[in-house]
PDB file of N, CA and C in Angstrom:
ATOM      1  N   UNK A   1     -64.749  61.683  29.695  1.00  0.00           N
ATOM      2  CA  UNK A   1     -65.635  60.688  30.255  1.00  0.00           C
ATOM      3  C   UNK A   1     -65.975  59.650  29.175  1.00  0.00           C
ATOM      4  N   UNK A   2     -66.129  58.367  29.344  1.00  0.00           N
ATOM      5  CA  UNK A   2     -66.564  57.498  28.605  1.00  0.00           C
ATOM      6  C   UNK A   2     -67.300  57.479  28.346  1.00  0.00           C
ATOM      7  N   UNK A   3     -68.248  56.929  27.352  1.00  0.00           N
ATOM      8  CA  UNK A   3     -69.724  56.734  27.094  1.00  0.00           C
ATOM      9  C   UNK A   3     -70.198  55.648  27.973  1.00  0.00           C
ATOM     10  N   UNK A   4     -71.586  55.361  28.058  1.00  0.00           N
ATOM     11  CA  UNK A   4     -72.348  54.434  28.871  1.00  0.00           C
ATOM     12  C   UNK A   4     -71.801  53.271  28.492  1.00  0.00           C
ATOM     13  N   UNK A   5     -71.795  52.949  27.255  1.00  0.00           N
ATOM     14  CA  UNK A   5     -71.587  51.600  26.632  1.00  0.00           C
ATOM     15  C   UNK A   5     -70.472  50.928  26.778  1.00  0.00           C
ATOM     16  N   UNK A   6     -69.241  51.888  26.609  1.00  0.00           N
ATOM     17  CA  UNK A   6     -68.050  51.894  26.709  1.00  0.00           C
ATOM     18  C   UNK A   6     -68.026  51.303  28.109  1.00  0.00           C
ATOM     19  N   UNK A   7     -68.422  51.484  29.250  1.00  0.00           N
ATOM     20  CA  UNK A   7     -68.726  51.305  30.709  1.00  0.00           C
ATOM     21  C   UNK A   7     -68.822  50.533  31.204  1.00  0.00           C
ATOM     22  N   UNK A   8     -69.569  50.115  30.400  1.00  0.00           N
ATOM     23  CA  UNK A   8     -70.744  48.365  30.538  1.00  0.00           C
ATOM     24  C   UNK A   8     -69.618  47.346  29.901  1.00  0.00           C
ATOM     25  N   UNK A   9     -69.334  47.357  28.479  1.00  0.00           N
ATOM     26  CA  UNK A   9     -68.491  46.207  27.916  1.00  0.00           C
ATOM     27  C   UNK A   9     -67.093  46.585  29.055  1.00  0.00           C
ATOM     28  N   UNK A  10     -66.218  47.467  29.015  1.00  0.00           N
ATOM     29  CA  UNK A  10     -65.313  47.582  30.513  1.00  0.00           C
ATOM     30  C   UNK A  10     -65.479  46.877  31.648  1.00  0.00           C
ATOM     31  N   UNK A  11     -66.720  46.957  32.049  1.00  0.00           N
ATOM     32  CA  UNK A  11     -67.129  46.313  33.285  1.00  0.00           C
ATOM     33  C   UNK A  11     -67.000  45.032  33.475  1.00  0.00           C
ATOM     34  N   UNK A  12     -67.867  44.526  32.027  1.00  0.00           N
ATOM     35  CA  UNK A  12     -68.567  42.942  31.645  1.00  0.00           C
ATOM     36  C   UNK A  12     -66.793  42.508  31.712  1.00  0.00           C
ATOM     37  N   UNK A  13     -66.038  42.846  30.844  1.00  0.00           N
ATOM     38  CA  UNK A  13     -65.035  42.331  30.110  1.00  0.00           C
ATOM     39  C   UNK A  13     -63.492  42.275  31.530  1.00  0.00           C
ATOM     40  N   UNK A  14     -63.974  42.899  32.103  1.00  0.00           N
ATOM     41  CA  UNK A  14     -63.070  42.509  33.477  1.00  0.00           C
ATOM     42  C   UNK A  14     -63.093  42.106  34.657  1.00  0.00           C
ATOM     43  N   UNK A  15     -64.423  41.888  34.694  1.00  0.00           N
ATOM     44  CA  UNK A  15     -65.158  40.819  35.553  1.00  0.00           C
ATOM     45  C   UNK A  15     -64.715  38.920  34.829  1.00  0.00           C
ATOM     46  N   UNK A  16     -64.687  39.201  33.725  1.00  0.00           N
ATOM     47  CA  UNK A  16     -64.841  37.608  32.785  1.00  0.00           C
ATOM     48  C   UNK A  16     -63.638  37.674  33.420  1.00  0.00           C
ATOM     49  N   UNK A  17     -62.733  38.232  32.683  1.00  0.00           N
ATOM     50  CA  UNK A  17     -61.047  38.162  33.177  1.00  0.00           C
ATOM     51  C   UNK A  17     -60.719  37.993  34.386  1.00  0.00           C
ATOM     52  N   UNK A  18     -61.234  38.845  35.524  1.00  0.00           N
ATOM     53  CA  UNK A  18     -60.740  38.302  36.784  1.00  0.00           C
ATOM     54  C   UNK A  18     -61.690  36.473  37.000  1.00  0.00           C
ATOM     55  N   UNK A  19     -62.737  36.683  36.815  1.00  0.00           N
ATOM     56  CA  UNK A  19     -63.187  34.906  36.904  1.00  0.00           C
ATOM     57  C   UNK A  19     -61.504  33.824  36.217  1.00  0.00           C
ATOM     58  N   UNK A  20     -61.616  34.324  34.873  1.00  0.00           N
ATOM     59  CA  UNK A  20     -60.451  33.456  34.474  1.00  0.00           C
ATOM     60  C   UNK A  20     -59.424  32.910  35.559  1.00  0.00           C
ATOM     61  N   UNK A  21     -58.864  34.549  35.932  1.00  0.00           N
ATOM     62  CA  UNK A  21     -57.666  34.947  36.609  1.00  0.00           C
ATOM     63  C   UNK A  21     -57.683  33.987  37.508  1.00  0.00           C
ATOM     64  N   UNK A  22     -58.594  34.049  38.257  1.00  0.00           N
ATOM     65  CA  UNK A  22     -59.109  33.693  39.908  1.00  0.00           C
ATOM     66  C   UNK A  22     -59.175  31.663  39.658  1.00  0.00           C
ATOM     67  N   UNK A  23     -59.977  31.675  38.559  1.00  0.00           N
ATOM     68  CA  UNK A  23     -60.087  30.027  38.230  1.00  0.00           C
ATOM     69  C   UNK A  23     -58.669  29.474  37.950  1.00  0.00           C
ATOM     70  N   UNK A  24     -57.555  30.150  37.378  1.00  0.00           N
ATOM     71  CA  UNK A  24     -56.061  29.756  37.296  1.00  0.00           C
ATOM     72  C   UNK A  24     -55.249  29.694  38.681  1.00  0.00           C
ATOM     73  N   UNK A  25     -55.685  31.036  39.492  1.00  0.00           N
ATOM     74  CA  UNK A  25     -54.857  31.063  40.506  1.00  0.00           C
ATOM     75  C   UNK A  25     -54.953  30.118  42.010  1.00  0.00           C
ATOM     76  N   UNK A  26     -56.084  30.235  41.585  1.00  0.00           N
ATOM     77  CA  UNK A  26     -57.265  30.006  43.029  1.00  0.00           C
ATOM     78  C   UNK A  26     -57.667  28.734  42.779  1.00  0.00           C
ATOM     79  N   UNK A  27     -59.111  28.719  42.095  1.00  0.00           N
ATOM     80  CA  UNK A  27     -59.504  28.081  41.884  1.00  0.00           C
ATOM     81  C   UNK A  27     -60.677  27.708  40.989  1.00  0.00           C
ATOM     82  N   UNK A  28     -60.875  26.422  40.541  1.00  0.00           N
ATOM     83  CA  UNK A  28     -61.861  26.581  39.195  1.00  0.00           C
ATOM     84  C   UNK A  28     -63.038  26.948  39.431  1.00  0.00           C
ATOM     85  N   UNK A  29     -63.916  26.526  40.665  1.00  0.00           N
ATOM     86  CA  UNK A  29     -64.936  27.258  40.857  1.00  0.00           C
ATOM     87  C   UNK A  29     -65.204  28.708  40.129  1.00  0.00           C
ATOM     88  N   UNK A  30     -64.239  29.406  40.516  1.00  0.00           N
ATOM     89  CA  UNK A  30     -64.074  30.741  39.783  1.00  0.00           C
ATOM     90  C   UNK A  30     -64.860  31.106  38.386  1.00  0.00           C
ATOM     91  N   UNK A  31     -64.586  30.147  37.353  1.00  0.00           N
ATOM     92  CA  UNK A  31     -64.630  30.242  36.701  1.00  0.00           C
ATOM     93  C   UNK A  31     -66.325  30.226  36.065  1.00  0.00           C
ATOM     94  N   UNK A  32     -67.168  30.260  37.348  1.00  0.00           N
ATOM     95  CA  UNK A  32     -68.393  29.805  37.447  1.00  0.00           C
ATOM     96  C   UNK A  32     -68.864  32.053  37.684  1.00  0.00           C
ATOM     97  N   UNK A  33     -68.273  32.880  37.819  1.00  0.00           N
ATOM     98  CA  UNK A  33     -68.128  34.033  37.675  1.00  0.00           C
ATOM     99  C   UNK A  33     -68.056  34.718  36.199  1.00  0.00           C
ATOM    100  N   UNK A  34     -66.857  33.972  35.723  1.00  0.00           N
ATOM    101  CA  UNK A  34     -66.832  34.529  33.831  1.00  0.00           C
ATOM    102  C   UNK A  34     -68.579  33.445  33.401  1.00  0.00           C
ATOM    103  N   UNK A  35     -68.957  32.202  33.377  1.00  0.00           N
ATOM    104  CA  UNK A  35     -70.009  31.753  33.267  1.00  0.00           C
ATOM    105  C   UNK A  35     -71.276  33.007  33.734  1.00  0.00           C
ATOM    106  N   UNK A  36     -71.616  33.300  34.761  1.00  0.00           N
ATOM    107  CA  UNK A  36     -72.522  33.898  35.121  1.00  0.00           C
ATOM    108  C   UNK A  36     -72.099  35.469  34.424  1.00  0.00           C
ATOM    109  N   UNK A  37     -71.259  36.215  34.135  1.00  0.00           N
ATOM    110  CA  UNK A  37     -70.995  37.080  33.476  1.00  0.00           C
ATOM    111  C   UNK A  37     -71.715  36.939  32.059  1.00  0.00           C
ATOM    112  N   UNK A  38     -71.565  35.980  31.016  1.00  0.00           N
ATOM    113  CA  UNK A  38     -71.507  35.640  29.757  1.00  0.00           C
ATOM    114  C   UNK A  38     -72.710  35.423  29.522  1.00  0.00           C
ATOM    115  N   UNK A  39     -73.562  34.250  30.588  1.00  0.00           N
ATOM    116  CA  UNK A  39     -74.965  34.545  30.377  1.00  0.00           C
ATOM    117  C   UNK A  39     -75.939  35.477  30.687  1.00  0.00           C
ATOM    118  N   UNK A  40     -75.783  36.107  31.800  1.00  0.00           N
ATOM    119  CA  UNK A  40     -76.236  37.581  31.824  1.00  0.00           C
ATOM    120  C   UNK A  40     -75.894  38.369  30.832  1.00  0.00           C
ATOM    121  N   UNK A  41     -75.265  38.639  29.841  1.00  0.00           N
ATOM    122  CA  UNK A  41     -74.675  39.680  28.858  1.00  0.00           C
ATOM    123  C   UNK A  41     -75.728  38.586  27.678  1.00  0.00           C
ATOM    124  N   UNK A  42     -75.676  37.635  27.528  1.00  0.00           N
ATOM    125  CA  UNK A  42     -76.821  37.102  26.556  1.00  0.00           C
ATOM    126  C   UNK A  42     -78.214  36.872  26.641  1.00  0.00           C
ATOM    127  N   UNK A  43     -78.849  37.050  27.906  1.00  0.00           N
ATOM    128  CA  UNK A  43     -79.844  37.301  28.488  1.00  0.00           C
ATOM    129  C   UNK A  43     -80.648  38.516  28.393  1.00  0.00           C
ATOM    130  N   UNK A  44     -79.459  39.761  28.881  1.00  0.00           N
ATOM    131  CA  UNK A  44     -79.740  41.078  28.891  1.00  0.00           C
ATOM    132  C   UNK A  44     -79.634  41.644  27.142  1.00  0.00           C
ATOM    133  N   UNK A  45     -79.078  40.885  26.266  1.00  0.00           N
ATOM    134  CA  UNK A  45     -79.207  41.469  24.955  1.00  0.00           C
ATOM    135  C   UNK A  45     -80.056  40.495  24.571  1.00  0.00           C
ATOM    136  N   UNK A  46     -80.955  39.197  24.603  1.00  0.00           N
ATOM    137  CA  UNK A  46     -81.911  39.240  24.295  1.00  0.00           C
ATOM    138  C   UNK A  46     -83.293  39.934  24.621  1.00  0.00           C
ATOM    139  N   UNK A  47     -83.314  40.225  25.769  1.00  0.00           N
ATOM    140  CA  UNK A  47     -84.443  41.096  26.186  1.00  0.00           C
ATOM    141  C   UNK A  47     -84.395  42.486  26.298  1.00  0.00           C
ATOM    142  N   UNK A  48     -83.295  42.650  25.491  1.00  0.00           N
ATOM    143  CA  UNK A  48     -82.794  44.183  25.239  1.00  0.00           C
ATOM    144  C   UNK A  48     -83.016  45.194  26.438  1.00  0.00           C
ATOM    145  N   UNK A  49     -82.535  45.063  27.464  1.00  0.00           N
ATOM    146  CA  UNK A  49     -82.436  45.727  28.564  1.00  0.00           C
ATOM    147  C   UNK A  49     -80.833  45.388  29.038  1.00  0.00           C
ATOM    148  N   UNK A  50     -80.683  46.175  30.334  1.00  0.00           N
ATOM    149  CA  UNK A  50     -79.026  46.215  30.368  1.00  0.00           C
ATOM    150  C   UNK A  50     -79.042  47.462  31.978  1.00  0.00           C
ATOM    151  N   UNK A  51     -79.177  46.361  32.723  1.00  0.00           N
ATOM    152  CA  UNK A  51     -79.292  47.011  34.312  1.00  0.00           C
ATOM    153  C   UNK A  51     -77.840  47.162  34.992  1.00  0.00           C
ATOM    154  N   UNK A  52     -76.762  46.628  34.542  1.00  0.00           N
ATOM    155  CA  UNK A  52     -75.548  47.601  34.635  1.00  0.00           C
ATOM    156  C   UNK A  52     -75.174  48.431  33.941  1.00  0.00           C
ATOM    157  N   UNK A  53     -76.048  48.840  33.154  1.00  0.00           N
ATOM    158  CA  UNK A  53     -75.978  50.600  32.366  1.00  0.00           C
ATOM    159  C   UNK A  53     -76.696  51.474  33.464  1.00  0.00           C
ATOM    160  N   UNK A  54     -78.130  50.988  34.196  1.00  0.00           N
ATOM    161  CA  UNK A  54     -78.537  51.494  35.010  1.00  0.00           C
ATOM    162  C   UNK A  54     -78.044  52.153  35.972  1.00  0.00           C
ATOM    163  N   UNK A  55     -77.460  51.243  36.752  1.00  0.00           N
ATOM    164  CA  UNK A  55     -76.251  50.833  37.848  1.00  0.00           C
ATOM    165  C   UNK A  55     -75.135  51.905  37.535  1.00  0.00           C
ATOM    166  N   UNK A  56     -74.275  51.861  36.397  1.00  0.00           N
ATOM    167  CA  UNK A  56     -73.415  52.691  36.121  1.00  0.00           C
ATOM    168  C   UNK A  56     -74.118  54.201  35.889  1.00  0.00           C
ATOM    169  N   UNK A  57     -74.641  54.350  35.185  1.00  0.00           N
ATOM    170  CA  UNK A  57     -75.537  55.333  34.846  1.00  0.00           C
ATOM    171  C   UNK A  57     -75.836  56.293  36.487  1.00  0.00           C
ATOM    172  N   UNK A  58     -76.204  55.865  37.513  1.00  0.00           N
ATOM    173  CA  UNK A  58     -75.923  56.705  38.629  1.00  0.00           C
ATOM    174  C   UNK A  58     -75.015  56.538  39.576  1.00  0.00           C
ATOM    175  N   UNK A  59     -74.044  56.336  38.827  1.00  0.00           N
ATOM    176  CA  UNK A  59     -72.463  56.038  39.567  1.00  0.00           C
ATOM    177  C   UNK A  59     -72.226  58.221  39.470  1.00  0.00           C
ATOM    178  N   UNK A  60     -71.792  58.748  40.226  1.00  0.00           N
ATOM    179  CA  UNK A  60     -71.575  60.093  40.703  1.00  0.00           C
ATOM    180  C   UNK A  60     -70.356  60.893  39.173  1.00  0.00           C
ATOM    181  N   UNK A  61     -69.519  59.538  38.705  1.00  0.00           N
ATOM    182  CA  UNK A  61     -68.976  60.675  37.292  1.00  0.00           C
ATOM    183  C   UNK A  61     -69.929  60.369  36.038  1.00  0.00           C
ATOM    184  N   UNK A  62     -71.111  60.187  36.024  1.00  0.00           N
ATOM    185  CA  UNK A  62     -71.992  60.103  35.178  1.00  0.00           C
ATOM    186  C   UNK A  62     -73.320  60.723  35.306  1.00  0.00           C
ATOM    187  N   UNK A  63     -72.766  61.309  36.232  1.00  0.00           N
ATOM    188  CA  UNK A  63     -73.985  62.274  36.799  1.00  0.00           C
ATOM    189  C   UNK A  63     -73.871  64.037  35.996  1.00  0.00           C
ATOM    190  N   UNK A  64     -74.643  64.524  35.363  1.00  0.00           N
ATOM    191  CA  UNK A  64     -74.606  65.701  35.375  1.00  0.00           C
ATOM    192  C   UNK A  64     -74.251  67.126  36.296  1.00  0.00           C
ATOM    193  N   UNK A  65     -73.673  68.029  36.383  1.00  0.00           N
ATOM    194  CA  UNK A  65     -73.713  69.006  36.963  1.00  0.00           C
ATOM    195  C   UNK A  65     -74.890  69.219  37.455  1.00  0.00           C
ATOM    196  N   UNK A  66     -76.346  69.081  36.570  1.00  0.00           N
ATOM    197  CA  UNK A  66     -77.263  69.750  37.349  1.00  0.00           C
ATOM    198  C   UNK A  66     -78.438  68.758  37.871  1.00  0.00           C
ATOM    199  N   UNK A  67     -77.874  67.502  38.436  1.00  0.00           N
ATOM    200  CA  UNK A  67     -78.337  66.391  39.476  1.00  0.00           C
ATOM    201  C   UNK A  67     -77.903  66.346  40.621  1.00  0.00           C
TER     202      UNK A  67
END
């Protein structure tokens, strides 16, 4: 199993990429997805909180046996 953290930058970091993806293929709007990604990730580490750790955190393979 991964760690939490490990989870979160995974998450963050392929969300940006599909925005890219999507702004090349599709269209640039898209790219307004990696934007909203990037400032949430600088937002959430200035106020040192991080609510897709939350989020992941009770995703069912991060759950303990005895939850």
């Amino acid at each position: 199993m991964w760690a939490l953290d490990r989870q979160v930058r995974f998450a963050a970091g392929t969300l940006v990429i599909l925005g890219f993806v999507l702004a090349w293929a599709v269209d640039v709007r898209f790219l307004a997805l990696s934007a909203a990604v990037g400032g949430a990730l600088a937002v959430t580490a200035a106020l040192d909180i991080c609510p897709m750790a939350v989020l992941l955190g009770r995703m069912p393979w991060n759950r303990g046996s005895g939850r």
